[in-house]
Protein backbone atom coordinates (compact mmCIF):
# COMPACT_ATOMS: atom_id res chain seq x y z
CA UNK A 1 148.70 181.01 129.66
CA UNK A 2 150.93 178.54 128.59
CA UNK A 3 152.51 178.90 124.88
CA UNK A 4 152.51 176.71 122.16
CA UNK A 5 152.21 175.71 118.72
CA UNK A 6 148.58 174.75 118.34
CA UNK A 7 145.75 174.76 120.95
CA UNK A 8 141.97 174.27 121.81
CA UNK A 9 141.28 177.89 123.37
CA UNK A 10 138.25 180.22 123.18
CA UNK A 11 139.10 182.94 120.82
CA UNK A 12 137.41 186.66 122.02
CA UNK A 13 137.53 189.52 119.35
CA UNK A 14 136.08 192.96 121.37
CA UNK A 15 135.51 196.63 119.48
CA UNK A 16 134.04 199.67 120.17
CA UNK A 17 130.95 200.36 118.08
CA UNK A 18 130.60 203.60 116.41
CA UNK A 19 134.46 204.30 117.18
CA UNK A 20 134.79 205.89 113.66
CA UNK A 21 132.64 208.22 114.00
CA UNK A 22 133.58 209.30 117.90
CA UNK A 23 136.92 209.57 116.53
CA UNK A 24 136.06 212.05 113.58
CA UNK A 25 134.12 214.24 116.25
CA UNK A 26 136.38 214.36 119.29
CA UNK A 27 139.57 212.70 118.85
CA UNK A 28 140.26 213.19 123.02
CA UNK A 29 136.79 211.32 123.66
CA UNK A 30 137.74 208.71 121.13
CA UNK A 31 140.53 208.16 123.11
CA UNK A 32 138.90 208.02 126.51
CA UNK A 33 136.84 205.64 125.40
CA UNK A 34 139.25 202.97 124.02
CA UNK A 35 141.78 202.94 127.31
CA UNK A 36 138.48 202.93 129.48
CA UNK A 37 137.34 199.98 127.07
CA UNK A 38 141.49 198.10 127.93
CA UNK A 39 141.04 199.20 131.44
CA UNK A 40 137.57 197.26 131.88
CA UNK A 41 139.08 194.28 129.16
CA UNK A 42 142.47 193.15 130.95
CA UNK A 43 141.34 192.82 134.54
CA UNK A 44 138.38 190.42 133.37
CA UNK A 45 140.53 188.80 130.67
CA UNK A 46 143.20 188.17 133.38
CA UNK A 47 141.54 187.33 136.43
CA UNK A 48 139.28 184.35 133.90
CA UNK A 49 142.64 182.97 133.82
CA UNK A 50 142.91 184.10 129.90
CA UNK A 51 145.57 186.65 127.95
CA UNK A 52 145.38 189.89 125.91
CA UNK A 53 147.33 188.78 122.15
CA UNK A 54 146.74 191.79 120.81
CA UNK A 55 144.90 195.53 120.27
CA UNK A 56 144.70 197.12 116.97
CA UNK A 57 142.88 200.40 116.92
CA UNK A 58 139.92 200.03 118.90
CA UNK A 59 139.74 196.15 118.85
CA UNK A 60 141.38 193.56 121.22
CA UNK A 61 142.32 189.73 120.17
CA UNK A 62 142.29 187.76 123.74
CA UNK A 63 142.05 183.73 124.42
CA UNK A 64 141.18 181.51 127.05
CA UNK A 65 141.94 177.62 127.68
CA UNK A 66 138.57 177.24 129.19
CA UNK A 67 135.48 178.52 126.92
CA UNK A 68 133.43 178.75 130.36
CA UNK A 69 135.83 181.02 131.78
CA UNK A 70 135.96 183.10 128.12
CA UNK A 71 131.79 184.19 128.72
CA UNK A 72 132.27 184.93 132.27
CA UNK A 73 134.91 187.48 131.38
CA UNK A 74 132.94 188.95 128.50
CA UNK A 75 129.93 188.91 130.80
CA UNK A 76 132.23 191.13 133.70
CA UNK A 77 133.80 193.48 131.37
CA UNK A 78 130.45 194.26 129.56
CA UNK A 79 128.67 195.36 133.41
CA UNK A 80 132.20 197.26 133.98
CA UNK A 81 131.49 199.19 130.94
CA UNK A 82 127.96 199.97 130.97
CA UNK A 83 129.08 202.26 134.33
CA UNK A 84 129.06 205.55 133.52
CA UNK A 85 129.93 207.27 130.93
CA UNK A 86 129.10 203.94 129.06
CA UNK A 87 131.22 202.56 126.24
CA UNK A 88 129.29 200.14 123.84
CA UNK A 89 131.44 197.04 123.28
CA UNK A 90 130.82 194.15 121.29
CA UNK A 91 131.86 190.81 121.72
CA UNK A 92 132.03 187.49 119.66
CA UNK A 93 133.83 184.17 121.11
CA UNK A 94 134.79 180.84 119.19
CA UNK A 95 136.18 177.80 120.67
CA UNK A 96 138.09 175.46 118.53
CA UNK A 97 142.29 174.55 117.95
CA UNK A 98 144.05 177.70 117.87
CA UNK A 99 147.66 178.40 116.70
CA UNK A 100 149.24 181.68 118.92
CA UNK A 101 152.04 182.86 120.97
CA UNK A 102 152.46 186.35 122.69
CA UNK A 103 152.81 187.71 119.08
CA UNK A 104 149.56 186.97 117.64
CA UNK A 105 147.53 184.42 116.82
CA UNK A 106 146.30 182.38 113.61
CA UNK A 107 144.29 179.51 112.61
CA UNK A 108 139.99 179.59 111.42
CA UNK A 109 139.12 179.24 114.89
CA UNK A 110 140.51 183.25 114.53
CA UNK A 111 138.95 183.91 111.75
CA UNK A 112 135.31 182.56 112.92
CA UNK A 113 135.87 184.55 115.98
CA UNK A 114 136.45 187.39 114.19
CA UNK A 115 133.29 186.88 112.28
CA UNK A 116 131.13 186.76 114.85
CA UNK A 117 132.26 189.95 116.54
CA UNK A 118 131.29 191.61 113.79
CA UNK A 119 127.67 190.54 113.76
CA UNK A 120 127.52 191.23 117.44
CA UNK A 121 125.57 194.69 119.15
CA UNK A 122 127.19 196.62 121.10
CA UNK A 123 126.88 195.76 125.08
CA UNK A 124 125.94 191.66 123.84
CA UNK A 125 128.22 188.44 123.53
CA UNK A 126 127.45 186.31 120.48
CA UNK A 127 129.06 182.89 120.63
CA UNK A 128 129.36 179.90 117.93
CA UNK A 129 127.54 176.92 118.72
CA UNK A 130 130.66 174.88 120.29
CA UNK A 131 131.13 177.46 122.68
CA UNK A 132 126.87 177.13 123.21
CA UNK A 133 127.21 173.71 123.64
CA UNK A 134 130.14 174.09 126.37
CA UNK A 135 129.03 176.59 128.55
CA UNK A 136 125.13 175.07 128.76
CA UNK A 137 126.29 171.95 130.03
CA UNK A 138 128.15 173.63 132.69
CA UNK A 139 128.25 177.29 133.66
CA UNK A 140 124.54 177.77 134.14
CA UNK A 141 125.09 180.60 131.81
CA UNK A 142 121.46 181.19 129.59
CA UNK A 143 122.14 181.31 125.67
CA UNK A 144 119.53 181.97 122.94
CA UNK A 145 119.95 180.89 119.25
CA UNK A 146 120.55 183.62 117.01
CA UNK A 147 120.20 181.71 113.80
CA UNK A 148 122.21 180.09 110.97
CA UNK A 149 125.03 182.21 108.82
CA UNK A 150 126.95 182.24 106.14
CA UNK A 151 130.37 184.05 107.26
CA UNK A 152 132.84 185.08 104.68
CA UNK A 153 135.74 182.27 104.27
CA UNK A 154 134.24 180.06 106.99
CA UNK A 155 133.44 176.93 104.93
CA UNK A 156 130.27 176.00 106.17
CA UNK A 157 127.46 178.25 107.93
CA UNK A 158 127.50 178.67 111.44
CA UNK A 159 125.09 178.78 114.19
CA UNK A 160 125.67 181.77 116.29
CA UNK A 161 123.77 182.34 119.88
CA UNK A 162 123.61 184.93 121.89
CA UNK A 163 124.47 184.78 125.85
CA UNK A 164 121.59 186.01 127.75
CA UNK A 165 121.31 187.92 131.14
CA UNK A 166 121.08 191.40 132.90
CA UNK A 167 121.94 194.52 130.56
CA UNK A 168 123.55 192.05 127.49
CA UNK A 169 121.81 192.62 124.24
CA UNK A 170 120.84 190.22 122.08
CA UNK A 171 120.65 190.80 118.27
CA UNK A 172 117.48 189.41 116.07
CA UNK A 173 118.24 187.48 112.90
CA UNK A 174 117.67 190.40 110.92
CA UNK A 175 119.88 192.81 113.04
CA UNK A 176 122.80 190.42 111.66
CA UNK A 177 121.83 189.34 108.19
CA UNK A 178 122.04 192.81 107.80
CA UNK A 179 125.61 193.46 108.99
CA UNK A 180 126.13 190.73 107.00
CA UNK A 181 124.97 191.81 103.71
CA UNK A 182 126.86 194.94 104.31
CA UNK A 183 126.94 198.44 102.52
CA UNK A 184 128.68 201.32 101.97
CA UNK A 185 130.07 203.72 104.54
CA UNK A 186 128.97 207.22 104.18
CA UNK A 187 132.74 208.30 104.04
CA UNK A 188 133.42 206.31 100.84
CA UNK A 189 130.22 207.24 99.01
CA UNK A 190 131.52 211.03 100.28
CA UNK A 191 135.17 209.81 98.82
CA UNK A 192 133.49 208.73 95.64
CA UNK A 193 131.69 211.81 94.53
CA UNK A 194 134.29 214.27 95.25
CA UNK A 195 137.06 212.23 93.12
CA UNK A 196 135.01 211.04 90.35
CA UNK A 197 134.34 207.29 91.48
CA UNK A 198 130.99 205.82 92.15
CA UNK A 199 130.55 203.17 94.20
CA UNK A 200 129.17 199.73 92.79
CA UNK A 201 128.95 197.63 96.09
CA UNK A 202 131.48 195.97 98.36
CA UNK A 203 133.98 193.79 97.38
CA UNK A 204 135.10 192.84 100.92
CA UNK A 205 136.59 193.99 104.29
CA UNK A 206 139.97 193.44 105.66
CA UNK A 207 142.17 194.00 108.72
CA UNK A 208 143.28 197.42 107.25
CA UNK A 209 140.35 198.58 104.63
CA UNK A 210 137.17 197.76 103.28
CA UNK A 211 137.64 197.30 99.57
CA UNK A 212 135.04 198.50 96.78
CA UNK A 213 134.16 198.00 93.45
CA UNK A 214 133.82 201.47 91.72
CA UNK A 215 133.25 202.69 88.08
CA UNK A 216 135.83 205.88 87.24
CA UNK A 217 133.24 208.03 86.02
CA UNK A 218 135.69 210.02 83.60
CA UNK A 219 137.27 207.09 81.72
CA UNK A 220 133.54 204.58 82.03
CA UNK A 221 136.00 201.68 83.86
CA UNK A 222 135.50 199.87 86.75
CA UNK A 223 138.27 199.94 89.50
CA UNK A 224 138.77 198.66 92.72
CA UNK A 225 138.81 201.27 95.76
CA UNK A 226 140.57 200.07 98.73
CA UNK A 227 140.21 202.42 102.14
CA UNK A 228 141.94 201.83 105.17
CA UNK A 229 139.33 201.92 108.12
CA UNK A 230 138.97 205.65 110.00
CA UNK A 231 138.94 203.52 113.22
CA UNK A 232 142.54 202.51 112.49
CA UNK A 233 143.69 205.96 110.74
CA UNK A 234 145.04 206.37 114.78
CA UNK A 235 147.18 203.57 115.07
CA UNK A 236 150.81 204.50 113.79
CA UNK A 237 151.33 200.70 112.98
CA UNK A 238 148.21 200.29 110.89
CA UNK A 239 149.08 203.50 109.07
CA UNK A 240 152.62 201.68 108.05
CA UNK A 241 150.82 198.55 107.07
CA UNK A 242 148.23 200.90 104.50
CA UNK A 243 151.26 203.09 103.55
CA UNK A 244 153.16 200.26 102.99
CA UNK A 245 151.02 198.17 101.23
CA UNK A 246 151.04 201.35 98.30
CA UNK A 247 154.67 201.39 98.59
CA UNK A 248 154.67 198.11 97.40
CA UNK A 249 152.54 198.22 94.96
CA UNK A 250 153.76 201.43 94.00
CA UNK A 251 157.47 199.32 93.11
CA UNK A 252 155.96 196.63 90.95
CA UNK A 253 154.62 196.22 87.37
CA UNK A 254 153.88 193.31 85.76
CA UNK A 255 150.85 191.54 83.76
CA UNK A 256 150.13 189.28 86.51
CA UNK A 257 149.73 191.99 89.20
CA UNK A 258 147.14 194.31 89.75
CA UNK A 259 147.97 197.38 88.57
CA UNK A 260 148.32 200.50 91.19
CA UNK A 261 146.25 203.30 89.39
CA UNK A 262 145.86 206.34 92.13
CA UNK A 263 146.72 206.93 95.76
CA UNK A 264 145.20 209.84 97.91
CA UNK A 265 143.87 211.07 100.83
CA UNK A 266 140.35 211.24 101.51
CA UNK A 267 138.62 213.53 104.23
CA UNK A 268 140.63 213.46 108.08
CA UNK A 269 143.51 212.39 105.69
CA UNK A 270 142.03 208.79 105.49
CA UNK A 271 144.39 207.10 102.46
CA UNK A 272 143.13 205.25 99.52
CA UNK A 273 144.07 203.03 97.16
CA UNK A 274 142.71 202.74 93.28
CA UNK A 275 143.68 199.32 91.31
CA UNK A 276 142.81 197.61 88.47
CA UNK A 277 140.38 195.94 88.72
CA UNK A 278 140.56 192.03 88.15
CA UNK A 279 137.28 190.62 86.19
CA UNK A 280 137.22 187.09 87.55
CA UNK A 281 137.64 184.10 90.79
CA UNK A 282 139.44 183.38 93.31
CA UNK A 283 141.41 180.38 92.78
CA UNK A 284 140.32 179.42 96.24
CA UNK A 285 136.76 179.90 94.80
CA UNK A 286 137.23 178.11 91.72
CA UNK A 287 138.50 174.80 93.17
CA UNK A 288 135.97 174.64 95.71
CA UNK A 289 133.74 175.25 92.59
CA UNK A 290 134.86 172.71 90.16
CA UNK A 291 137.63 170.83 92.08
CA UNK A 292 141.35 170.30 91.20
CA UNK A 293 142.86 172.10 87.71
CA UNK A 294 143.94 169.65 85.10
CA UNK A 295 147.87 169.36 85.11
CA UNK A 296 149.01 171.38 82.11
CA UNK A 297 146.77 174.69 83.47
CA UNK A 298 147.99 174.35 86.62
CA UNK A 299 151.67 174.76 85.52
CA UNK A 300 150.33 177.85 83.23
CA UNK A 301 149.27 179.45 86.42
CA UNK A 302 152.21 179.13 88.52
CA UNK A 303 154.35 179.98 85.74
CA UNK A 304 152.21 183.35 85.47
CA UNK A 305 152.49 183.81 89.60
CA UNK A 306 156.12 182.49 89.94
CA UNK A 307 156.83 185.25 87.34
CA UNK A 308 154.83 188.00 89.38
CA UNK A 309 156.79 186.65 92.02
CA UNK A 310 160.11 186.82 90.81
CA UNK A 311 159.00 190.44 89.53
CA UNK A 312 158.55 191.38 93.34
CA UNK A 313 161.31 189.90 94.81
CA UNK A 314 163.68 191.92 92.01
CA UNK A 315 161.86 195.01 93.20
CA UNK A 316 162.64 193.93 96.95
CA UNK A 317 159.57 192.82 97.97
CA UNK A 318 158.05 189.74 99.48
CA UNK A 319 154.10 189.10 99.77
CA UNK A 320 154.43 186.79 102.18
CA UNK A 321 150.95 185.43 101.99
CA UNK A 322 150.49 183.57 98.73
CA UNK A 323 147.54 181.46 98.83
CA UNK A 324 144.57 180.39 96.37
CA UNK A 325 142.73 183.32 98.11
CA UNK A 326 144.79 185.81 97.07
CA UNK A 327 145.35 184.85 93.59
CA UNK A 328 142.03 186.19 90.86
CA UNK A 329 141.85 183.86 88.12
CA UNK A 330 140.06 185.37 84.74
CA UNK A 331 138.86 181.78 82.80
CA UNK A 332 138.07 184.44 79.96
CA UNK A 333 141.46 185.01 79.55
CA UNK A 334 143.38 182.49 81.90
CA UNK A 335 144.94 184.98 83.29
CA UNK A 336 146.08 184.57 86.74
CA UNK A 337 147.09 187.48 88.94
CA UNK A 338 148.31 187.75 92.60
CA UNK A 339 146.80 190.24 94.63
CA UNK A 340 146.92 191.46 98.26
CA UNK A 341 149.70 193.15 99.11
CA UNK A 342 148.91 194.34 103.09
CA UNK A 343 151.14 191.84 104.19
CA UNK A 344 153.81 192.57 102.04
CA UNK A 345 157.66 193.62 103.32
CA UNK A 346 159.92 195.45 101.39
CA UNK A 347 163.09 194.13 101.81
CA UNK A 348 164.93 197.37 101.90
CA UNK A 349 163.11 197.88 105.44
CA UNK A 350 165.11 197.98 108.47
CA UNK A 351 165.34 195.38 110.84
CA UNK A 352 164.01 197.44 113.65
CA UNK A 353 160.95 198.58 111.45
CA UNK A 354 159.79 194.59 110.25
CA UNK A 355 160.27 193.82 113.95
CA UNK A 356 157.60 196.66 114.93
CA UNK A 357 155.43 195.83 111.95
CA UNK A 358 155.38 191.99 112.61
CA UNK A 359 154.29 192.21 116.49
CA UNK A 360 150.75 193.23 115.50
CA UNK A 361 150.04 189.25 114.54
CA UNK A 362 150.28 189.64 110.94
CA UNK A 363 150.02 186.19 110.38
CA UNK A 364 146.69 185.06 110.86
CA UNK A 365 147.29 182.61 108.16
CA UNK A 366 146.31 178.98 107.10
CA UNK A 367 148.08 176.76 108.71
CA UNK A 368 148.25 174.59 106.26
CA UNK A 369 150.20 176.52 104.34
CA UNK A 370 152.70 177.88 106.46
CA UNK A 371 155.89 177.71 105.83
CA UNK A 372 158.77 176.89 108.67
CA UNK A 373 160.04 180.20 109.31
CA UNK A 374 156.29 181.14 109.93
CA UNK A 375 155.24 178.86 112.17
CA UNK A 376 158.72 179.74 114.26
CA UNK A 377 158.35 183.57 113.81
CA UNK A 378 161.51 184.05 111.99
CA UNK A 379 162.20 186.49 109.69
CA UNK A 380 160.16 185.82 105.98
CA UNK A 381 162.02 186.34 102.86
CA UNK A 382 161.58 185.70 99.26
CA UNK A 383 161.79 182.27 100.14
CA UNK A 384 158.84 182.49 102.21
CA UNK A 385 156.83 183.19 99.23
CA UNK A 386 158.00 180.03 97.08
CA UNK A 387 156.90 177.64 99.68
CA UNK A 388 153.89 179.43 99.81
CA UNK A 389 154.04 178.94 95.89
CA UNK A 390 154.78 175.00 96.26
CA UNK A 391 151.85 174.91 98.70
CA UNK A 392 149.57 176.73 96.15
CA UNK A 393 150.81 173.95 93.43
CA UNK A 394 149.26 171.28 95.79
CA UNK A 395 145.90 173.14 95.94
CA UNK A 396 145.65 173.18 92.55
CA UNK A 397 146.85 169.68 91.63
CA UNK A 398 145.41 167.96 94.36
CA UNK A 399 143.09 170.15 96.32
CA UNK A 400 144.81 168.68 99.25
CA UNK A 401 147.72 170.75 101.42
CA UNK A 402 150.98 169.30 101.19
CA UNK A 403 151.38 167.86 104.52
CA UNK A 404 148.59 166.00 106.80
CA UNK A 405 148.25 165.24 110.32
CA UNK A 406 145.88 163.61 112.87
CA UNK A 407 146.14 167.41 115.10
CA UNK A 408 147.08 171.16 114.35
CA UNK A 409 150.27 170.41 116.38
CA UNK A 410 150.55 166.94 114.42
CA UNK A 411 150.33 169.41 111.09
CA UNK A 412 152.82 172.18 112.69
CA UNK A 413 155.57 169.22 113.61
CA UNK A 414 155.62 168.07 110.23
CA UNK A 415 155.88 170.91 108.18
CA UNK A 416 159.00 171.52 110.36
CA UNK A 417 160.52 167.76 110.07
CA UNK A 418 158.84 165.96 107.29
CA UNK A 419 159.31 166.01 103.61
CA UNK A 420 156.00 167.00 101.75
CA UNK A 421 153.42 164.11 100.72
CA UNK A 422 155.38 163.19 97.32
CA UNK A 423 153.13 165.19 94.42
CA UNK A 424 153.02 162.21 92.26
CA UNK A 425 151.21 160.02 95.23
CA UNK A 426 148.75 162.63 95.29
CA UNK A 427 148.57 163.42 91.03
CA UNK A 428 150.31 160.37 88.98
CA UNK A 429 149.61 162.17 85.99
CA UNK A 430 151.78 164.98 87.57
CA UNK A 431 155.25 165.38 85.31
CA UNK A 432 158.59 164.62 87.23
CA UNK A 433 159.63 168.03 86.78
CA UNK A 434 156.66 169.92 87.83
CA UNK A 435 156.31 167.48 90.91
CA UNK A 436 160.67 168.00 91.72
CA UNK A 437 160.64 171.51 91.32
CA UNK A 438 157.42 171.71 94.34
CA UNK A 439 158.22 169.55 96.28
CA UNK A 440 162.17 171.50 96.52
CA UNK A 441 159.78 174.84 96.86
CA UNK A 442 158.85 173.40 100.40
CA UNK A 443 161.96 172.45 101.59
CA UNK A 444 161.75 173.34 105.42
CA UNK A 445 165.92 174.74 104.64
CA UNK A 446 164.78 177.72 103.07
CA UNK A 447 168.21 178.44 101.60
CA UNK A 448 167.50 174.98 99.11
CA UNK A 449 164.45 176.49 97.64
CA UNK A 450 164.41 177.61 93.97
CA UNK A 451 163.87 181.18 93.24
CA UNK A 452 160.95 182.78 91.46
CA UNK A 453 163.12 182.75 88.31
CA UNK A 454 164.56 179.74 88.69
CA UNK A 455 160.94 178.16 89.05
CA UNK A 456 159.59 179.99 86.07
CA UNK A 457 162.57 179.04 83.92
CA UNK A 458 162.34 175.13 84.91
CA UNK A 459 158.67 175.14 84.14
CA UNK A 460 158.92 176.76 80.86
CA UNK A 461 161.56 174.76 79.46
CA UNK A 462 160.92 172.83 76.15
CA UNK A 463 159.96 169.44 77.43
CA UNK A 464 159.76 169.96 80.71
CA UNK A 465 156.36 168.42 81.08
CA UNK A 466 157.88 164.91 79.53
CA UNK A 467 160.43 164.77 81.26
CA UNK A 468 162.59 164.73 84.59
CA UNK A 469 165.74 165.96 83.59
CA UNK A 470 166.87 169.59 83.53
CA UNK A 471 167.85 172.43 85.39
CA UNK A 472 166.92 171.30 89.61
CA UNK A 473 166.24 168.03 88.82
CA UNK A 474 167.08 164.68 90.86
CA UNK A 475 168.09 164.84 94.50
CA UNK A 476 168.45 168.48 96.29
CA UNK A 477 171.34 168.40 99.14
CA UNK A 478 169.71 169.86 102.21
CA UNK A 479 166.23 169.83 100.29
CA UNK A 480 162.96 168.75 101.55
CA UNK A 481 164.33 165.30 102.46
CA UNK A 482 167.57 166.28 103.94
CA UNK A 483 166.19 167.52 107.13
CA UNK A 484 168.44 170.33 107.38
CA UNK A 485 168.02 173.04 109.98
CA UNK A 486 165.21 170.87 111.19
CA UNK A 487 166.66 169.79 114.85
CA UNK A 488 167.71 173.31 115.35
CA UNK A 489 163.90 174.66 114.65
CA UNK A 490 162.63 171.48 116.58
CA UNK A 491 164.87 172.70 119.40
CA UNK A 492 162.85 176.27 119.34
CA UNK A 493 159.96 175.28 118.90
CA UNK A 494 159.67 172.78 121.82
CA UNK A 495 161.58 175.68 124.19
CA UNK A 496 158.22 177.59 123.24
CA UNK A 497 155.91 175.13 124.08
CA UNK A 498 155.84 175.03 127.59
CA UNK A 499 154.08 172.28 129.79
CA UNK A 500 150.23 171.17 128.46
């Protein structure tokens, strides 16, 4: 499989069904069935010319540069597994421009993948319509359509199928509307009744936990429940991405984060988390809603999230995945606050422990976003998170991403070489401060970039919004247009590629 930056691949997401509950019953049979499940995966994965990214718990993130050759492996490893004792396995394949390397991978193309493995029954493929549309025309390999869905952030809906033939199921339409729709898991409403909760409905499901809005019966309040996954509970690495996810949260305070109100244990030791809860949007949400955010409540919000920012960094950590997603907006009372702290690394950390933690493809990110030292897997500091800030100010000014090209790996290349689109092309109503002080927060040197205090400081100056001048203003040496450090990440980055 040849490496690279960004590529058109078939993207295959596997899991056991039921895995939660084997596990909670016989931990040793739980166990036999996920190497027996790897055993049957990584023959068919390898010999259809594809590779294994990653396993986490039960599940398995593999990719193929040939969507034909994706099926045929999902069709072998599905008859290897229904020998006795059978292991159900479902299966959901996208094909579309993928970013990955042997660390992970990242890109929507993941994230629709992922989507559709969820919706799948165990011992059936499901596959998204591109993937339909290549293998019919060529492999001889029988789909049926499914039907049309709405997946949660895939933009538009899409049209799943399943692949057809001897022992595969095939879900109806009402099998996965409702996985879709969801519900609660017996373990949470279980959670919820022995420590005083009860469980409104949920709020959404993660890579670590599915998270749940709940009403504290004792003080009449809503919260927000977070529980990491049973299926996971096994994996030492997921356990230090929950654990440290309340470590994190457990360092910070400040109005524009989500308070950390309780953490426990609920039965088998599964951890929780209880939070404030957040009455409002996603910024995300909101500008697809209603578009860009005039300029003057744009700069209130960063000023509010490069404050929780440079609150985080003083308590030594980094979130390392700012985006509109992860940032609830409350028009009420236009408060912003930044949320989502499973990614997060405390800087205190050894080296040794962030290199374990980031193998397990933590960044399965938006591209479009990423900043330098993402995109080249180097290690992600506080600086990470202001060009993740600077990319969020281009969201909101301009609903547009800071940098554009033709391709993914056009995109990649010049987030690594380029200066940023200048703000003001993009907003001229934009203030030469506010547009200065971004554009330095995606410098690709990330040494040159302001800190969270320095951003909130230059923002909040008297006058700032008339004016250029002031603290960071004019020309940065070795800032966005400087190019610094650029030839030596160009260098790495085109060692990694390999031949096409």
């Amino acid at each position: 499989m040849n490496q690279g930056v960004r590529h058109s691949a078939a993207v295959m997401f596997t899991d056991i069904v039921g895995y939660t509950a084997i596990m909670q019953a016989d931990e040793e049979l739980a166990r036999v069935a996920r190497d027996r499940h790897r055993r049957s995966l990584e023959p068919s994965v390898d010999g259809h010319g594809g590779k294994v990214l990653q396993y986490f718990g039960d599940g398995s993130l593999s990719v193929f540069p040939d969507p034909r050759e994706a099926v045929a492996a999902a069709i072998e490893m599905q008859e290897l597994l229904r020998a006795d004792p059978a292991v159900d396995v479902r299966v959901g394949i996208h094909y579309g421009d993928v970013a990955y390397d042997e660390q992970g991978a990242y890109g929507d193309s993941v994230n629709v993948a992922a989507r559709i493995e969820s919706l799948s029954a165990g011992g059936g493929v499901l596959v998204s319509e591109r993937l339909a549309d290549e293998i019919r025309s060529s492999s001889g390999v029988q789909v049926t359509l499914v039907g049309d869905f709405e997946l949660k952030n895939v933009k538009d809906p899409v049209r799943i199928y399943a692949v057809v033939g001897e022992g595969l199921r095939v879900p109806t339409a009402q099998d996965v509307m409702r996985r879709i729709s969801g519900g609660v898991d017996p373990g949470a409403e279980t959670f919820a009744a022995d420590s005083g909760f009860e469980i409104q409905r949920l709020l959404g499901d993660g890579l670590l936990g599915r998270v749940y809005l709940a009403r504290e019966t004792r003080l009449g309040r809503s919260v927000v429940v977070k529980m990491m996954r049973p299926d996971l509970f096994a994996d030492p690495e997921m356990r230090k991405r929950f654990e440290r996810e309340a470590r994190s949260i457990a360092k910070l305070s400040h109005p524009n984060l989500a308070t950390l109100l309780r953490v426990g244990q609920a039965e088998e030791r599964i951890p929780y988390l209880v939070m404030e809860y957040v009455k409002g949007v996603s910024l995300a949400a909101a500008i697809e809603a209603d578009g860009p955010f005039p300029v003057d409540l744009a700069r209130r919000i960063l000023i509010q999230v490069g404050s929780a920012l440079a609150s985080a960094h003083d308590s030594g950590v980094v979130h390392r995945k700012v985006k509109p997603e992860n940032v609830i907006w409350d028009v009420e009372t236009e408060r912003a606050v930044l949320t989502d702290f499973g990614f997060a690394k405390i800087l205190d950390d050894s080296e040794d422990f962030h290199t374990r933690v980031t193998r397990t493809g933590q960044f399965l990110g938006d591209l479009g976003m990423a900043s330098p030292e993402q995109l080249m897997g180097e290690p992600q500091t506080a600086a990470t998170d202001m060009y993740g800030l600077g990319a969020l100010g281009y969201r909101l000014l301009a609903d547009q991403d800071p940098y554009q090209g033709e391709t993914a790996a056009a995109l990649a290349l010049a987030q690594l070489q380029d200066p940023p689109i200048p703000l003001r092309d993009l907003v001229p109503q934009a203030d030469p401060v506010l547009a200065e002080l971004l554009e330095r927060c995606l410098s690709n040197d990330p040494a040159t970039r302001p800190t969270g205090r320095e951003f909130v400081i230059s923002l909040s100056r008297p006058g700032a919004a008339k004016d250029g001048a002031g603290p960071g203003s004019g020309p940065v040496e070795g800032g966005p247009n400087s190019g610094r450090g650029v030839l030596g990440m160009l260098a790495r980055l085109l060692g990694r590629r390999g031949s096409n």
